[in-house]
N, C-alpha and C. Protein backbone atom coordinates (compact mmCIF):
# COMPACT_ATOMS: atom_id res chain seq x y z
N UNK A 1 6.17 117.37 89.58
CA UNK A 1 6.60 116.49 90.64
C UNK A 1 5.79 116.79 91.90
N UNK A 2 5.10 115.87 92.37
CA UNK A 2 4.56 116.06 93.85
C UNK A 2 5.35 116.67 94.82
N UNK A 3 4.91 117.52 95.55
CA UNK A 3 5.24 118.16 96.57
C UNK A 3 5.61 117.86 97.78
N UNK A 4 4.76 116.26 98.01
CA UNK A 4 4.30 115.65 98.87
C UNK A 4 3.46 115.90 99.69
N UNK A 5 3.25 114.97 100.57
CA UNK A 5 1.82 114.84 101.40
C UNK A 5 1.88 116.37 102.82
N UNK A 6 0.46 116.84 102.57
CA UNK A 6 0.27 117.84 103.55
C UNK A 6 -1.60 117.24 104.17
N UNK A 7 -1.19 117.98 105.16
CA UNK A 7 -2.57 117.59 106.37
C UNK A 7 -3.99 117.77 105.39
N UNK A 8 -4.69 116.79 105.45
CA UNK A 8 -5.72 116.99 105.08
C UNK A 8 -7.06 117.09 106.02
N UNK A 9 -8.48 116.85 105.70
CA UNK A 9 -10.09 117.07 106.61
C UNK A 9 -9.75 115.78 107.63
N UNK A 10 -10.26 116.60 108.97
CA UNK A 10 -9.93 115.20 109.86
C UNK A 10 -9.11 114.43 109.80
N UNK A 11 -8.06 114.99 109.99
CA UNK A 11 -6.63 114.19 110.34
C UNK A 11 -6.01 113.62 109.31
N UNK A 12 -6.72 113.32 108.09
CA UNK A 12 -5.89 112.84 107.24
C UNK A 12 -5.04 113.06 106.65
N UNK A 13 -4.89 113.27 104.95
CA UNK A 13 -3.69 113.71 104.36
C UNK A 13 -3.84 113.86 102.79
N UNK A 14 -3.24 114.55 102.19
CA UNK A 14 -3.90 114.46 100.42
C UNK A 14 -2.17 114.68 100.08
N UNK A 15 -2.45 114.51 98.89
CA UNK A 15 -1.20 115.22 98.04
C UNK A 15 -2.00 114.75 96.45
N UNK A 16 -0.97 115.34 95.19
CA UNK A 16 -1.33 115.01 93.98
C UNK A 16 0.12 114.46 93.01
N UNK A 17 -0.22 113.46 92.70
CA UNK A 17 1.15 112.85 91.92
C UNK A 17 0.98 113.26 90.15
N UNK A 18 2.15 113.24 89.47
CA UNK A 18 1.59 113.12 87.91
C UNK A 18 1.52 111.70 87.30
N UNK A 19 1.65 111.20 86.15
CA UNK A 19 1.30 110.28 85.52
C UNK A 19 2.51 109.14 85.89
N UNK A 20 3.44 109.70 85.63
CA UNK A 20 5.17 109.35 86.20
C UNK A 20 5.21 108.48 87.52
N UNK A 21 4.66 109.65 88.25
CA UNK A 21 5.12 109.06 89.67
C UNK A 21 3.83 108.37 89.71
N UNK A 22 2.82 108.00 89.65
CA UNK A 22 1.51 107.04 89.57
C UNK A 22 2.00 105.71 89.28
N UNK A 23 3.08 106.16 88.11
CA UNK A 23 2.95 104.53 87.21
C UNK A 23 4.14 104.24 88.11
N UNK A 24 5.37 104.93 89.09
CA UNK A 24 6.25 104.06 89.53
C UNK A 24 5.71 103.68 90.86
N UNK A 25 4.59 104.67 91.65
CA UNK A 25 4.50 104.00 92.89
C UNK A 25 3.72 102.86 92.74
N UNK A 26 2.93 102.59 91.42
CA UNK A 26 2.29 101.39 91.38
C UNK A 26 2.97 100.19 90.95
N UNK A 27 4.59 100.64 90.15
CA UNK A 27 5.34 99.30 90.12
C UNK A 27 5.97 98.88 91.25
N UNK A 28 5.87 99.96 92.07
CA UNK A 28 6.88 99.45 93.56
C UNK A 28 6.07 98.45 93.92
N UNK A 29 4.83 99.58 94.60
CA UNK A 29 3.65 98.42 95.10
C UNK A 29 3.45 97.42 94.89
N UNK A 30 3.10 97.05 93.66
CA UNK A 30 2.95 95.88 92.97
C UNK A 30 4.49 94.91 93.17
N UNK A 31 4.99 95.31 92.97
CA UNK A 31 6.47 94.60 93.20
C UNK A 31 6.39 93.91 94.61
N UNK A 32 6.00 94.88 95.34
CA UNK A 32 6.03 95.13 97.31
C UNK A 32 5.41 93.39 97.30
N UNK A 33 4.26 93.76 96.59
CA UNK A 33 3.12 93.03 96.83
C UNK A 33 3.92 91.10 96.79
N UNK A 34 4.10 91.10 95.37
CA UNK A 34 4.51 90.24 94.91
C UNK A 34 5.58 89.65 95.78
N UNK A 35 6.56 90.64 96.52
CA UNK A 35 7.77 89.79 97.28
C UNK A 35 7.03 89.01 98.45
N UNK A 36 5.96 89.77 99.06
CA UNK A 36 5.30 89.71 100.51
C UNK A 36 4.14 88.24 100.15
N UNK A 37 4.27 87.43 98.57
CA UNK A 37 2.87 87.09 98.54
C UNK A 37 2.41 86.07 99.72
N UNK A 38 1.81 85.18 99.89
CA UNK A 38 1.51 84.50 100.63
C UNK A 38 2.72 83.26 101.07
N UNK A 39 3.69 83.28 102.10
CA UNK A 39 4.27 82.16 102.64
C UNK A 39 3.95 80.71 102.25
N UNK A 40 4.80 79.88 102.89
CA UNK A 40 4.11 78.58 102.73
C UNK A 40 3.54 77.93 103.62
N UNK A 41 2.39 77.22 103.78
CA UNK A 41 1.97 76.64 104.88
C UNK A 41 2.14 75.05 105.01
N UNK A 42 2.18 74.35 106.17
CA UNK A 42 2.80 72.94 105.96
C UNK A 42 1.61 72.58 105.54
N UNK A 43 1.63 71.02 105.29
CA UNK A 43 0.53 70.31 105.29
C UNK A 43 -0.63 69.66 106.59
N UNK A 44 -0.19 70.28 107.61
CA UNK A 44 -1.28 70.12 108.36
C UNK A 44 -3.01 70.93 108.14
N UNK A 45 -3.49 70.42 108.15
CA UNK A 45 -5.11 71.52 108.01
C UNK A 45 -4.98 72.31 108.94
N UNK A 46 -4.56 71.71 110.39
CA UNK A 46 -4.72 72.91 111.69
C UNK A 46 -3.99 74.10 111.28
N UNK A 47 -2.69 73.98 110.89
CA UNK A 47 -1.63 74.61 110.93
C UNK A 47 -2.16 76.12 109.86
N UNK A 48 -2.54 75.36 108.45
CA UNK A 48 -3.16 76.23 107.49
C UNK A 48 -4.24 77.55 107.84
N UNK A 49 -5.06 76.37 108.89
CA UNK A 49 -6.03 77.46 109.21
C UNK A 49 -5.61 78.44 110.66
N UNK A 50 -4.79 77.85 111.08
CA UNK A 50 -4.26 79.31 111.99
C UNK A 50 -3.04 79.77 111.65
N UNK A 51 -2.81 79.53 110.32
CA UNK A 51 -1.69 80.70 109.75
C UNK A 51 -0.30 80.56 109.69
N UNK A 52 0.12 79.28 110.54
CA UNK A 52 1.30 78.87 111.17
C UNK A 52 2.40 78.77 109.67
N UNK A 53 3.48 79.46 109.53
CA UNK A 53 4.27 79.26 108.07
C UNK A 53 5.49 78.75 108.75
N UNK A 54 6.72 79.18 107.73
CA UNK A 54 8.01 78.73 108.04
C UNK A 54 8.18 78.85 109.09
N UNK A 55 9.52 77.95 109.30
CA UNK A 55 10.30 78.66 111.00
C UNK A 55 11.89 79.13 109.94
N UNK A 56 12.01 79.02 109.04
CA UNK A 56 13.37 79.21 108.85
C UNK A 56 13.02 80.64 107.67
N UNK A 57 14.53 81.12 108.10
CA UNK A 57 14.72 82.60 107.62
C UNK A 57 14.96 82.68 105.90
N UNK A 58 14.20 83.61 105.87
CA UNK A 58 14.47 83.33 103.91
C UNK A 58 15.87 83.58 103.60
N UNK A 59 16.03 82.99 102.84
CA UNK A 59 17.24 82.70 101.49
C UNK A 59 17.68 84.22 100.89
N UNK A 60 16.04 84.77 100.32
CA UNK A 60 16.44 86.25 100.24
C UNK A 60 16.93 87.58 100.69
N UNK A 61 17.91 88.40 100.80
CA UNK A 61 18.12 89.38 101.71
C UNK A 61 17.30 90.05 101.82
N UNK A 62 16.25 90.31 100.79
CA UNK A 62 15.31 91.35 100.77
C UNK A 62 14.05 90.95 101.43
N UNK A 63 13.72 89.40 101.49
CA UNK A 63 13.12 89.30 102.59
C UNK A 63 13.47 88.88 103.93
N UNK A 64 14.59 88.45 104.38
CA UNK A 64 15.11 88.60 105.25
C UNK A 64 15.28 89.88 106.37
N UNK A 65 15.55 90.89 105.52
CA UNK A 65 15.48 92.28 105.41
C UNK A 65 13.64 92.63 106.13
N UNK A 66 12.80 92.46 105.21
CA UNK A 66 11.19 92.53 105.74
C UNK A 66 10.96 91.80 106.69
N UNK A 67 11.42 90.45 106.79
CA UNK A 67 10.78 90.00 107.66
C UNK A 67 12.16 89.27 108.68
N UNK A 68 13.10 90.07 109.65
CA UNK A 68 14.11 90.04 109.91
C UNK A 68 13.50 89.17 111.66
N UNK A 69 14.76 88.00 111.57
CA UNK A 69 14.60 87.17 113.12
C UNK A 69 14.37 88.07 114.38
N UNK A 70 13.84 87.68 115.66
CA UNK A 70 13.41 88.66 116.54
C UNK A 70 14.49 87.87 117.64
N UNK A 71 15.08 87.16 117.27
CA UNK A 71 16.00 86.53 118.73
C UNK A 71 16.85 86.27 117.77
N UNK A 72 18.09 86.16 118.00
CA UNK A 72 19.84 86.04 117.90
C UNK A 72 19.50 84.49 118.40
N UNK A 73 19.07 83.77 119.20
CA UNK A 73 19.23 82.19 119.55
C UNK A 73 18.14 81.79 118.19
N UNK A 74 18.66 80.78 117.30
CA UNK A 74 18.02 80.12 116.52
C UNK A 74 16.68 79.56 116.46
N UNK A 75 16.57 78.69 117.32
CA UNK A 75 15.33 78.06 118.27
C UNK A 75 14.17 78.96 118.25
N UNK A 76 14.32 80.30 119.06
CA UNK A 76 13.65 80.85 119.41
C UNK A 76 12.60 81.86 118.35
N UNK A 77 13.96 82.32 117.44
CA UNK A 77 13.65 83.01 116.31
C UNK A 77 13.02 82.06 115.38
N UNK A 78 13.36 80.89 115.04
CA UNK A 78 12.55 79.62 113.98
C UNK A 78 10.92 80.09 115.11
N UNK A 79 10.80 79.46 116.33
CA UNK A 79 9.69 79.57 116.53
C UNK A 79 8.83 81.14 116.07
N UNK A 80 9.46 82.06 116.99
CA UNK A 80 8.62 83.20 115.96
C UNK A 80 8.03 83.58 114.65
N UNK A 81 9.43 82.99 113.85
CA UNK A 81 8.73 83.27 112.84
C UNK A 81 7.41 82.52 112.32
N UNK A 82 7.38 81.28 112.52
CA UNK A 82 6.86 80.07 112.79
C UNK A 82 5.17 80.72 112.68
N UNK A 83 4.75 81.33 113.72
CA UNK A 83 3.66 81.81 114.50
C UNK A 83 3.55 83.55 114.17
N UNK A 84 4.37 83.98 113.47
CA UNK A 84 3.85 85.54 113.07
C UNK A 84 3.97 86.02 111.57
N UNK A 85 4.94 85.41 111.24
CA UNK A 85 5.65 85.79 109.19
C UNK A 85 4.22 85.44 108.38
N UNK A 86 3.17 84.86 108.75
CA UNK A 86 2.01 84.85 107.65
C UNK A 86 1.08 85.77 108.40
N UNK A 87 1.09 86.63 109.33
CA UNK A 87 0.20 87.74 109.46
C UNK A 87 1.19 88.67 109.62
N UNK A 88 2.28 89.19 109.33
CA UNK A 88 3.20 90.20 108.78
C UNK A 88 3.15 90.35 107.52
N UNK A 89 3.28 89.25 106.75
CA UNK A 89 2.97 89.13 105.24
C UNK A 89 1.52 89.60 104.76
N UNK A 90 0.63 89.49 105.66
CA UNK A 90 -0.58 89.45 105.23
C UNK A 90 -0.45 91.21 105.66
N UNK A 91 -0.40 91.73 106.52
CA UNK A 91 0.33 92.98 106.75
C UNK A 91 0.21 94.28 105.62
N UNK A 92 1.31 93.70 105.28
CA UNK A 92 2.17 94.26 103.85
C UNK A 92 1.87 94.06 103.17
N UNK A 93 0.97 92.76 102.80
CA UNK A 93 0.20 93.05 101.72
C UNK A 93 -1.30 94.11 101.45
N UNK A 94 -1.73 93.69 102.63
CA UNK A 94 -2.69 95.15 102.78
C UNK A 94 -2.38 96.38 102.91
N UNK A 95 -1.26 96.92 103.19
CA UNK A 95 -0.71 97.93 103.11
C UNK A 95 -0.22 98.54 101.60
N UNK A 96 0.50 97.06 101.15
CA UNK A 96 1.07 97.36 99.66
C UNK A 96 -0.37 98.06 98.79
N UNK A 97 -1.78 96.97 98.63
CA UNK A 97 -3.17 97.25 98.31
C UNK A 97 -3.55 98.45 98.53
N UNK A 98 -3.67 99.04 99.86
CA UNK A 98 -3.82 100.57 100.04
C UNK A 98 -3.40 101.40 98.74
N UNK A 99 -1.96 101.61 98.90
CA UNK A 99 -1.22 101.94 98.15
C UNK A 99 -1.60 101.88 96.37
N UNK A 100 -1.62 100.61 96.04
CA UNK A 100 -2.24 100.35 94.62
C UNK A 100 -3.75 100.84 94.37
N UNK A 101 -4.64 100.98 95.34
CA UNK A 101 -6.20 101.32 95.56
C UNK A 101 -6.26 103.05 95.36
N UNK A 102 -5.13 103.60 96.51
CA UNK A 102 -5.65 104.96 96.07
C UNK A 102 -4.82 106.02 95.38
N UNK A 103 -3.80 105.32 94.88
CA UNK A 103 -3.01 106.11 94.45
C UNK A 103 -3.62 105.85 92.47
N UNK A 104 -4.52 105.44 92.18
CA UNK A 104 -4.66 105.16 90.84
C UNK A 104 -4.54 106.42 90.05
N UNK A 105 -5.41 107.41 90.51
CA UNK A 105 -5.60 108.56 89.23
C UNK A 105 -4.91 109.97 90.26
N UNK A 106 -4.03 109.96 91.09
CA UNK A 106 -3.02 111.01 91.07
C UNK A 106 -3.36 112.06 92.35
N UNK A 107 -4.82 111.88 92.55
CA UNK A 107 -4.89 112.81 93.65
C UNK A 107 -5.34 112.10 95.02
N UNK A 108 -4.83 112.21 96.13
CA UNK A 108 -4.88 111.26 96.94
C UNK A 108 -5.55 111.77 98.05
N UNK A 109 -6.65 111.27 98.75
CA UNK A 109 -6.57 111.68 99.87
C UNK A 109 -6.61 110.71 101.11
N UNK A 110 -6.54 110.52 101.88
CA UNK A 110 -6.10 109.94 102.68
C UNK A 110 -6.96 109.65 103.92
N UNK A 111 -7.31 108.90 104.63
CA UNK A 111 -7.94 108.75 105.63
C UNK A 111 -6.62 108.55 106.78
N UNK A 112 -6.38 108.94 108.10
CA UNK A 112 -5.12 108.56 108.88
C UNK A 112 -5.10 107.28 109.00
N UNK A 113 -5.76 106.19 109.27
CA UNK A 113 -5.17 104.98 108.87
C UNK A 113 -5.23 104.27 107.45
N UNK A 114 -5.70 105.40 106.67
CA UNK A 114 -4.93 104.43 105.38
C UNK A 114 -3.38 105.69 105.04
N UNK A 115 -3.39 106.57 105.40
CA UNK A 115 -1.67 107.09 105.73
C UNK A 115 -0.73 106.08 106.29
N UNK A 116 -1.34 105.95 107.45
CA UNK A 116 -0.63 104.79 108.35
C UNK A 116 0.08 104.07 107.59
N UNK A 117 -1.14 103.06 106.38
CA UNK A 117 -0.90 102.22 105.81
C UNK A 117 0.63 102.38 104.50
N UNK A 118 -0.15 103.65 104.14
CA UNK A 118 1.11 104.46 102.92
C UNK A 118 2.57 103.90 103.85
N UNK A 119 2.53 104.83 105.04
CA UNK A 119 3.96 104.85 106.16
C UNK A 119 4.28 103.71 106.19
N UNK A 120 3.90 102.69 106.48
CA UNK A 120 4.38 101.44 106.37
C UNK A 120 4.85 101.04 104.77
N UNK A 121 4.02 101.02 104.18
CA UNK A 121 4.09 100.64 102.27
C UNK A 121 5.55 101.17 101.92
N UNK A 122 5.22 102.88 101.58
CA UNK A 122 7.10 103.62 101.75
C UNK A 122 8.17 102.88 102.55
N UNK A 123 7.82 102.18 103.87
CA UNK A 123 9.15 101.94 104.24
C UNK A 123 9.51 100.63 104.29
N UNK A 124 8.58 99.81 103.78
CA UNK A 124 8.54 98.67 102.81
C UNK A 124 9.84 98.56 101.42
N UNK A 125 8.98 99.59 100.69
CA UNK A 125 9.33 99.76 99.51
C UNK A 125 10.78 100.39 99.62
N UNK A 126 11.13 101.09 100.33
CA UNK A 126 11.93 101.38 100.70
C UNK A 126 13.42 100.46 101.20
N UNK A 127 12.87 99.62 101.86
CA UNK A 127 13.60 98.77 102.68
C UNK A 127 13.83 97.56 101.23
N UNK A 128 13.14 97.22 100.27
CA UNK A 128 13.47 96.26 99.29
C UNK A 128 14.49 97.02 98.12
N UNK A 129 14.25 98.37 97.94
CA UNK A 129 15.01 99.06 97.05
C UNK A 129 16.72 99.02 97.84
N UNK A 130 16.55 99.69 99.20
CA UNK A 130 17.84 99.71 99.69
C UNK A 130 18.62 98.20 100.22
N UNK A 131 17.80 97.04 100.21
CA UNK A 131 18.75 96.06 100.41
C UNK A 131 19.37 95.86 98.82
N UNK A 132 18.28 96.21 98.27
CA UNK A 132 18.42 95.54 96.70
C UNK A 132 20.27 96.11 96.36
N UNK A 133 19.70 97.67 97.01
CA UNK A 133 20.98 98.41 95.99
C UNK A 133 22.58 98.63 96.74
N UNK A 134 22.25 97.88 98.14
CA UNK A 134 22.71 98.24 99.18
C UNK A 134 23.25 99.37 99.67
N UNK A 135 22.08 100.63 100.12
CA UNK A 135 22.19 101.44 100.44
C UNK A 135 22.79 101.44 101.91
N UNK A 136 23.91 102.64 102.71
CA UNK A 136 24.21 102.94 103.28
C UNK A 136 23.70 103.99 103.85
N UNK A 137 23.81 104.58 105.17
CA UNK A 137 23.86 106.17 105.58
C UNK A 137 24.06 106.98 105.10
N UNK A 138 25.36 106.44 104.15
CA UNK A 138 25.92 107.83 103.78
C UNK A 138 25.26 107.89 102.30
N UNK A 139 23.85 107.65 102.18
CA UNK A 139 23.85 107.85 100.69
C UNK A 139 23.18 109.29 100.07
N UNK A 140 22.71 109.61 100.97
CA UNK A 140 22.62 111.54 100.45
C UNK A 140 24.02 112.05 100.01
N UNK A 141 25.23 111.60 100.83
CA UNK A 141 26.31 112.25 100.57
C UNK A 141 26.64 111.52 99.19
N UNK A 142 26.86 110.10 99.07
CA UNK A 142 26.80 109.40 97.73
C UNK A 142 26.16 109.95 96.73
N UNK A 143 24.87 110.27 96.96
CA UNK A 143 24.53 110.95 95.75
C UNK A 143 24.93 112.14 95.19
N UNK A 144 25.27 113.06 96.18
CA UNK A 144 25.55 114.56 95.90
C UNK A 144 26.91 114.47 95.25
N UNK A 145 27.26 113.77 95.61
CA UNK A 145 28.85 113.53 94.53
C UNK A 145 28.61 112.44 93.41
N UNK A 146 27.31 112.01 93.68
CA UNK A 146 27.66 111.02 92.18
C UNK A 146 27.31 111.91 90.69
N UNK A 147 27.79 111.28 89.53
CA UNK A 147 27.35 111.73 88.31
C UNK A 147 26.14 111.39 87.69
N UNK A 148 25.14 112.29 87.10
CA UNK A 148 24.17 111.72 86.74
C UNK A 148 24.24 110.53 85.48
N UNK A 149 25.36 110.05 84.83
CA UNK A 149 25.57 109.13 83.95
C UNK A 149 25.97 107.61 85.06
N UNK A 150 26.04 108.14 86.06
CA UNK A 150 26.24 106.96 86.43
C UNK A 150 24.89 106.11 86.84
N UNK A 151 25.17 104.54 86.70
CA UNK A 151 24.11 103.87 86.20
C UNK A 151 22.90 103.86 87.43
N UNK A 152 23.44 103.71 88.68
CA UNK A 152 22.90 103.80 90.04
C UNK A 152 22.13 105.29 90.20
N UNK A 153 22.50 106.58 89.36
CA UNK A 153 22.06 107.21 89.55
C UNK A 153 20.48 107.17 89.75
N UNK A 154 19.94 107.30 89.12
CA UNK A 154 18.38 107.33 88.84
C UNK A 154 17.47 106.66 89.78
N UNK A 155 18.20 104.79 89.93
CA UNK A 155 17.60 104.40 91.48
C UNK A 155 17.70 105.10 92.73
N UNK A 156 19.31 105.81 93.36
CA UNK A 156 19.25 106.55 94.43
C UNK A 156 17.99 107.61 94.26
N UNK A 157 18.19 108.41 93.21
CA UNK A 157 17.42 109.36 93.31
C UNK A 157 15.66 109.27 93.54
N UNK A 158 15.03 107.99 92.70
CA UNK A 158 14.14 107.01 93.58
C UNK A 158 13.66 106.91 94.92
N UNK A 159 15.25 106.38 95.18
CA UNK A 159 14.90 106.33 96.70
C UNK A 159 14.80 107.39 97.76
N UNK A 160 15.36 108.23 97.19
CA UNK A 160 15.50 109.31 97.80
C UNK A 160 14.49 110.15 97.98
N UNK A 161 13.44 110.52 96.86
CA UNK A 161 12.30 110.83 96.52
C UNK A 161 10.96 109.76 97.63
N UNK A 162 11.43 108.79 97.65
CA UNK A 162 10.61 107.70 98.37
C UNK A 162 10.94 108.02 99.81
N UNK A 163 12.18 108.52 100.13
CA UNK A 163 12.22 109.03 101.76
C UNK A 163 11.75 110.22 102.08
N UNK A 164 11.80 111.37 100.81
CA UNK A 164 11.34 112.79 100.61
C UNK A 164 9.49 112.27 100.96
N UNK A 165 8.90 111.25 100.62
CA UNK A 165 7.32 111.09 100.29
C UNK A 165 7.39 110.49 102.22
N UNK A 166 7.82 110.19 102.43
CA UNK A 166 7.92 108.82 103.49
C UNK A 166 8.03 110.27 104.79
N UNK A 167 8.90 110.82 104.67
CA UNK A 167 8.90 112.18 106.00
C UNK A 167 7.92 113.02 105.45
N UNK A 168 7.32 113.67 104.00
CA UNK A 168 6.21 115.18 104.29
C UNK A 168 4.87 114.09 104.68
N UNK A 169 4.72 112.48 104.96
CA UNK A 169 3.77 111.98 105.29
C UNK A 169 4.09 112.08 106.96
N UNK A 170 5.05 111.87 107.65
CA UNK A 170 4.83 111.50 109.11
C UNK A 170 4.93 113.35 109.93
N UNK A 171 5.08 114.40 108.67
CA UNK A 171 4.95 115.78 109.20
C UNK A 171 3.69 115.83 109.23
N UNK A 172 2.95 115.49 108.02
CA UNK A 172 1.50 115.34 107.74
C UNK A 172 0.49 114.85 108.46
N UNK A 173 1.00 114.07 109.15
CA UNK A 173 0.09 112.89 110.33
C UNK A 173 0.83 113.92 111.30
N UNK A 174 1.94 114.32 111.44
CA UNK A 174 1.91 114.33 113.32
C UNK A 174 2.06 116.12 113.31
């Protein structure tokens, strides 16, 4: 089991995963990827080419969740999203890519902004697992009392491992 991420040459960062954790951070990723893919754009040409997508809030919690309204007044929040959700998306998807790019064969090293990129990806991935499963605060304590037969087990512990990777990276950077 990885240790997680420690300081690497010039600021960056390394760590080494086994075969296990390779093949799940690349299904997250890939997953990441897939929720974040490209928005929809109207049918204007202008609109397409400067990026302009929905104004209305997804249907999904989990993207709702990623890509959450920036104003409480309707109006305001439709417009935002309007003018930023296809270069947030585009975002996360380069971030998710990072992620799928260097994590292939287990030993990682890191440049600080493609860490950056990881830090974001983890709390991505993160943020789709815990709406998914609807994680709480209290879920360290949830887990420590749950049974390992229980069915949720194995995802907390996931996630948990994904917050364990997500903090020895921001000790690692800072």
């Amino acid at each position: 089991m990885s240790s997680g991420f420690s300081r690497g040459r010039e600021g960056g960062v390394v760590t080494t995963f086994d075969e296990a954790e390779v093949s799940i951070l690349r299904s997250l990723a890939s997953h990441t990827l897939d929720l974040v893919e490209p928005g929809e754009t109207g049918d204007d040409p202008l609109e397409r080419a400067l990026g302009i997508g929905p104004s209305e809030k997804p249907d999904d919690p989990v993207l709702a969740r990623l890509f959450p309204s920036a104003y409480e007044d309707t109006e305001q929040a439709a417009d935002f999203r309007r003018y930023t959700e296809t270069t947030l998306r585009e975002g996360k998807r380069a971030d998710a890519k990072i992620v799928l790019d260097s994590v292939e064969h287990g030993h990682v090293e890191l440049t600080k902004e493609q860490a950056q990129a990881w830090m974001r990806a983890l709390n991505d991935i993160r943020l789709v697992l815990g709406t998914r499963l609807e994680v709480t605060e209290e879920v360290h304590d949830e887990l420590a009392g749950m049974r390992e037969d229980d069915p949720r087990y194995p995802v907390l512990v996931l996630y948990d491992w994904l917050t364990y990777l997500q903090e020895t990276l921001v000790h690692a950077l800072w």
